[in-house]
PDB file of N, CA and C in Angstrom:
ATOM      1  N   UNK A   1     145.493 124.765  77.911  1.00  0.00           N
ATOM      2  CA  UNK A   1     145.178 123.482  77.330  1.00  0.00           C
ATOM      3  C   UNK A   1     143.677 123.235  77.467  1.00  0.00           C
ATOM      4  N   UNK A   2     143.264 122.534  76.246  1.00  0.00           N
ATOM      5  CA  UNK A   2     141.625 122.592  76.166  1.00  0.00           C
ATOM      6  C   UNK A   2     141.787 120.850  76.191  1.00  0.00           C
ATOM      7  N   UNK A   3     140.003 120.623  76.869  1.00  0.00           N
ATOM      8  CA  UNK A   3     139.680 119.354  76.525  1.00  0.00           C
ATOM      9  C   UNK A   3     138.879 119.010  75.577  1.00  0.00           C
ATOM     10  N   UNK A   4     139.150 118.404  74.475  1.00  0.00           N
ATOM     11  CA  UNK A   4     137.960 118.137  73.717  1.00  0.00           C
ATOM     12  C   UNK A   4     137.643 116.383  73.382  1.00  0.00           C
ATOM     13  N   UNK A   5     136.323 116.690  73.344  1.00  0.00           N
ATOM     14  CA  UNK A   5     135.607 115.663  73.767  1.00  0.00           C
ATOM     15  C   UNK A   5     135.127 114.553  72.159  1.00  0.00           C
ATOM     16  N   UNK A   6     135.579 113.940  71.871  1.00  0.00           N
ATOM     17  CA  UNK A   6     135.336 113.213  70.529  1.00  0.00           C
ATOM     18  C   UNK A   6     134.373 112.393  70.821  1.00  0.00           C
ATOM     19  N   UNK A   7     133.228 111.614  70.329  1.00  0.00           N
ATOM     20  CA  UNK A   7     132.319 110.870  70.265  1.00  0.00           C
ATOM     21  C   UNK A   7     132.643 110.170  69.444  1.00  0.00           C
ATOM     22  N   UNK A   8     132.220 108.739  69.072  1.00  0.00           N
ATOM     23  CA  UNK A   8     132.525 108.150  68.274  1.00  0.00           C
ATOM     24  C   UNK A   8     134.417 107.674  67.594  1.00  0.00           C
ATOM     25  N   UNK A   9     135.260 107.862  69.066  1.00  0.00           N
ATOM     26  CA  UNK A   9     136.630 108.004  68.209  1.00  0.00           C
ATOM     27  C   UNK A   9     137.277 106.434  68.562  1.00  0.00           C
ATOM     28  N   UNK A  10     136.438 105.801  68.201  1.00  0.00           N
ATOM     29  CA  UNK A  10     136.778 104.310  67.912  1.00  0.00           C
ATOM     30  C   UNK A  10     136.696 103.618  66.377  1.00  0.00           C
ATOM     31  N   UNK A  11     135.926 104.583  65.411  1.00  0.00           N
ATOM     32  CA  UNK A  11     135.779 104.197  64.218  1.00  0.00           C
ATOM     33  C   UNK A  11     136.703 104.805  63.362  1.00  0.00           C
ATOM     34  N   UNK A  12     136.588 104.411  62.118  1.00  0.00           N
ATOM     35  CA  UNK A  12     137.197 105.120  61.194  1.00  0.00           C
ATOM     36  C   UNK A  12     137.870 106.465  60.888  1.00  0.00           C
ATOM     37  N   UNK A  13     136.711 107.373  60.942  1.00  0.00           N
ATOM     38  CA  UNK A  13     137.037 108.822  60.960  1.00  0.00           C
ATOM     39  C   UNK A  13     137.454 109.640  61.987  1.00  0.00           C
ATOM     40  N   UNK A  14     136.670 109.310  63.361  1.00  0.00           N
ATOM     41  CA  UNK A  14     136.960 109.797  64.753  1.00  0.00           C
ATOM     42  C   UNK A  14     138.535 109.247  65.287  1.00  0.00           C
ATOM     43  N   UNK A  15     138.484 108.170  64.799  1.00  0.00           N
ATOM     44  CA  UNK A  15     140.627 107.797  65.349  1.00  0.00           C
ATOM     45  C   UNK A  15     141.653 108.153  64.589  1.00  0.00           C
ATOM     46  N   UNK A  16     141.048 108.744  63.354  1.00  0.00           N
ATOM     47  CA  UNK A  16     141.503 110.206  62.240  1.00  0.00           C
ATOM     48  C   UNK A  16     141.511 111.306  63.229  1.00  0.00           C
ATOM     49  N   UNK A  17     140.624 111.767  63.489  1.00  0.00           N
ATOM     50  CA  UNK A  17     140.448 112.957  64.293  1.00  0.00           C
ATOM     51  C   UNK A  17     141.427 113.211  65.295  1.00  0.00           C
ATOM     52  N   UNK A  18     140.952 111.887  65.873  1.00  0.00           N
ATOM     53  CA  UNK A  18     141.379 112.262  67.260  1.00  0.00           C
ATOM     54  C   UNK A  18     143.940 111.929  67.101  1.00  0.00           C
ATOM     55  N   UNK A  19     144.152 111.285  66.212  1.00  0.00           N
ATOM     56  CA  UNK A  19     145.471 111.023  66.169  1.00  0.00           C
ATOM     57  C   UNK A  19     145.820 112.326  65.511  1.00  0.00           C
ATOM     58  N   UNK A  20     144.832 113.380  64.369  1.00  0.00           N
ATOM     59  CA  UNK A  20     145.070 114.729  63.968  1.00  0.00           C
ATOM     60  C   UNK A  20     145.178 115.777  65.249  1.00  0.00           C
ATOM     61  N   UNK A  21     144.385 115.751  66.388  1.00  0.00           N
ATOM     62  CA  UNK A  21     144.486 116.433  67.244  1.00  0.00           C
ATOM     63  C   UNK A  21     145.586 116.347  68.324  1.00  0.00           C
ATOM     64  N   UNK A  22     146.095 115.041  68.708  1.00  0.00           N
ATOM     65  CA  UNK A  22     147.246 114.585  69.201  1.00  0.00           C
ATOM     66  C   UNK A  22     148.393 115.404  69.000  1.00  0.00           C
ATOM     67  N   UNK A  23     148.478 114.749  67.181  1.00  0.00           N
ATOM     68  CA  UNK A  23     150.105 114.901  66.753  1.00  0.00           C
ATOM     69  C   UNK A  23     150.128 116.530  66.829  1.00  0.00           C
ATOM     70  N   UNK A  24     148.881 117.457  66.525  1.00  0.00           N
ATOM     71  CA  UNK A  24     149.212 118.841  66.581  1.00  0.00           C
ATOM     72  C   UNK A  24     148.968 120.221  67.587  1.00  0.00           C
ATOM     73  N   UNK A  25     148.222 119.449  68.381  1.00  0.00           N
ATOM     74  CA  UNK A  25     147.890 120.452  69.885  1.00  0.00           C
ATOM     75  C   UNK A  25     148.376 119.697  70.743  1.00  0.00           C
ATOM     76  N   UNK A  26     148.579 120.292  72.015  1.00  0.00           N
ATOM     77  CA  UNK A  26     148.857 120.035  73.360  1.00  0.00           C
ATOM     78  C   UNK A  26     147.787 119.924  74.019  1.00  0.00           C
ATOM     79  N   UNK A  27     146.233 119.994  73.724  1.00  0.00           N
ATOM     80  CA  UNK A  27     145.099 119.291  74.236  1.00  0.00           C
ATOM     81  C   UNK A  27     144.807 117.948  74.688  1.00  0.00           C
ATOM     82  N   UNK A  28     143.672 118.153  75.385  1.00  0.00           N
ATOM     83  CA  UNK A  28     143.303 116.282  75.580  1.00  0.00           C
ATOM     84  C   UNK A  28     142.348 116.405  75.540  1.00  0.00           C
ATOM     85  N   UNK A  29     142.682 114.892  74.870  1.00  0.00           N
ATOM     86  CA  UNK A  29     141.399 114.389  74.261  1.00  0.00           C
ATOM     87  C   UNK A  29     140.419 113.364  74.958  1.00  0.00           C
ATOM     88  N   UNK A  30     139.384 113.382  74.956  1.00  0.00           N
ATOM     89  CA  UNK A  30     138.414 112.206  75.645  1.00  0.00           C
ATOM     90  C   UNK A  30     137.395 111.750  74.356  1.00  0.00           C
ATOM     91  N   UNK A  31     137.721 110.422  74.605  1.00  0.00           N
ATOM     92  CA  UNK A  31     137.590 109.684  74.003  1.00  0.00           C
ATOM     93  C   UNK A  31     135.770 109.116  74.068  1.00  0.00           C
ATOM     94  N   UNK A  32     134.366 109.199  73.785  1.00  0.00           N
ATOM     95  CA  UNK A  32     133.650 108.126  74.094  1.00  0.00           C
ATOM     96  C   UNK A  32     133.053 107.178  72.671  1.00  0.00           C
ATOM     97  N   UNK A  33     132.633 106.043  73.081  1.00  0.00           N
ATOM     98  CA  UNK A  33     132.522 105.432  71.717  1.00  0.00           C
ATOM     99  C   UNK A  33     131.443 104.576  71.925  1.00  0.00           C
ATOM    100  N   UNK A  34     130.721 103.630  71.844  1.00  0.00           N
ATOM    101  CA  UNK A  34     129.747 102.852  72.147  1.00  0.00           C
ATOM    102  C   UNK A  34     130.424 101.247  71.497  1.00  0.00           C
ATOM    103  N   UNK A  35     131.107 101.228  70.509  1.00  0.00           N
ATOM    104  CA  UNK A  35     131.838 100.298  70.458  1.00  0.00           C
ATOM    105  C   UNK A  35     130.989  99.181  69.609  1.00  0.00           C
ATOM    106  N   UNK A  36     130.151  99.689  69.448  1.00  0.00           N
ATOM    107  CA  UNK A  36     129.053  98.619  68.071  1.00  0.00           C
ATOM    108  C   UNK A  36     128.897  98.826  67.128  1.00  0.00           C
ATOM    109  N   UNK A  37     128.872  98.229  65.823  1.00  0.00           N
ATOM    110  CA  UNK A  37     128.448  98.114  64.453  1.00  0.00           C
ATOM    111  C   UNK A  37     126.890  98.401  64.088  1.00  0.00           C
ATOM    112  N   UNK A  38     126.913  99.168  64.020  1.00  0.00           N
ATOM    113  CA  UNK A  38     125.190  99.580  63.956  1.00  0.00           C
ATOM    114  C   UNK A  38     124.682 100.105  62.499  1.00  0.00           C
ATOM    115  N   UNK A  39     124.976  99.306  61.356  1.00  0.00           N
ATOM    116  CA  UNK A  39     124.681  99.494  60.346  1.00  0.00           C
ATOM    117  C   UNK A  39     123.470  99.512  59.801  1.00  0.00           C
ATOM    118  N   UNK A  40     123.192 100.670  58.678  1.00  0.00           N
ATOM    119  CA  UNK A  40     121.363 100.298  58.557  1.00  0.00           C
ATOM    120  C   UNK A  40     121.528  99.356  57.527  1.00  0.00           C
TER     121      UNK A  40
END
């Protein structure tokens, strides 16, 4: 079992990612996110 490390898996695409990696490996996942709207 591997750990992989997602950045950003609080937004849109990364809580894609990270629920794709869930439902189909037996890995874990770590999660970090900064949690702000930082639009240009």
């Amino acid at each position: 079992m591997r750990t992989i490390l997602v950045t950003g898996g609080a937004g849109f695409i990364g809580s894609a990612v990270v629920r794709e990696i869930i439902q189909h490996t037996a890995d874990r996942v770590v999660v970090v996110d900064k949690l702000t709207y930082a639009a240009i």
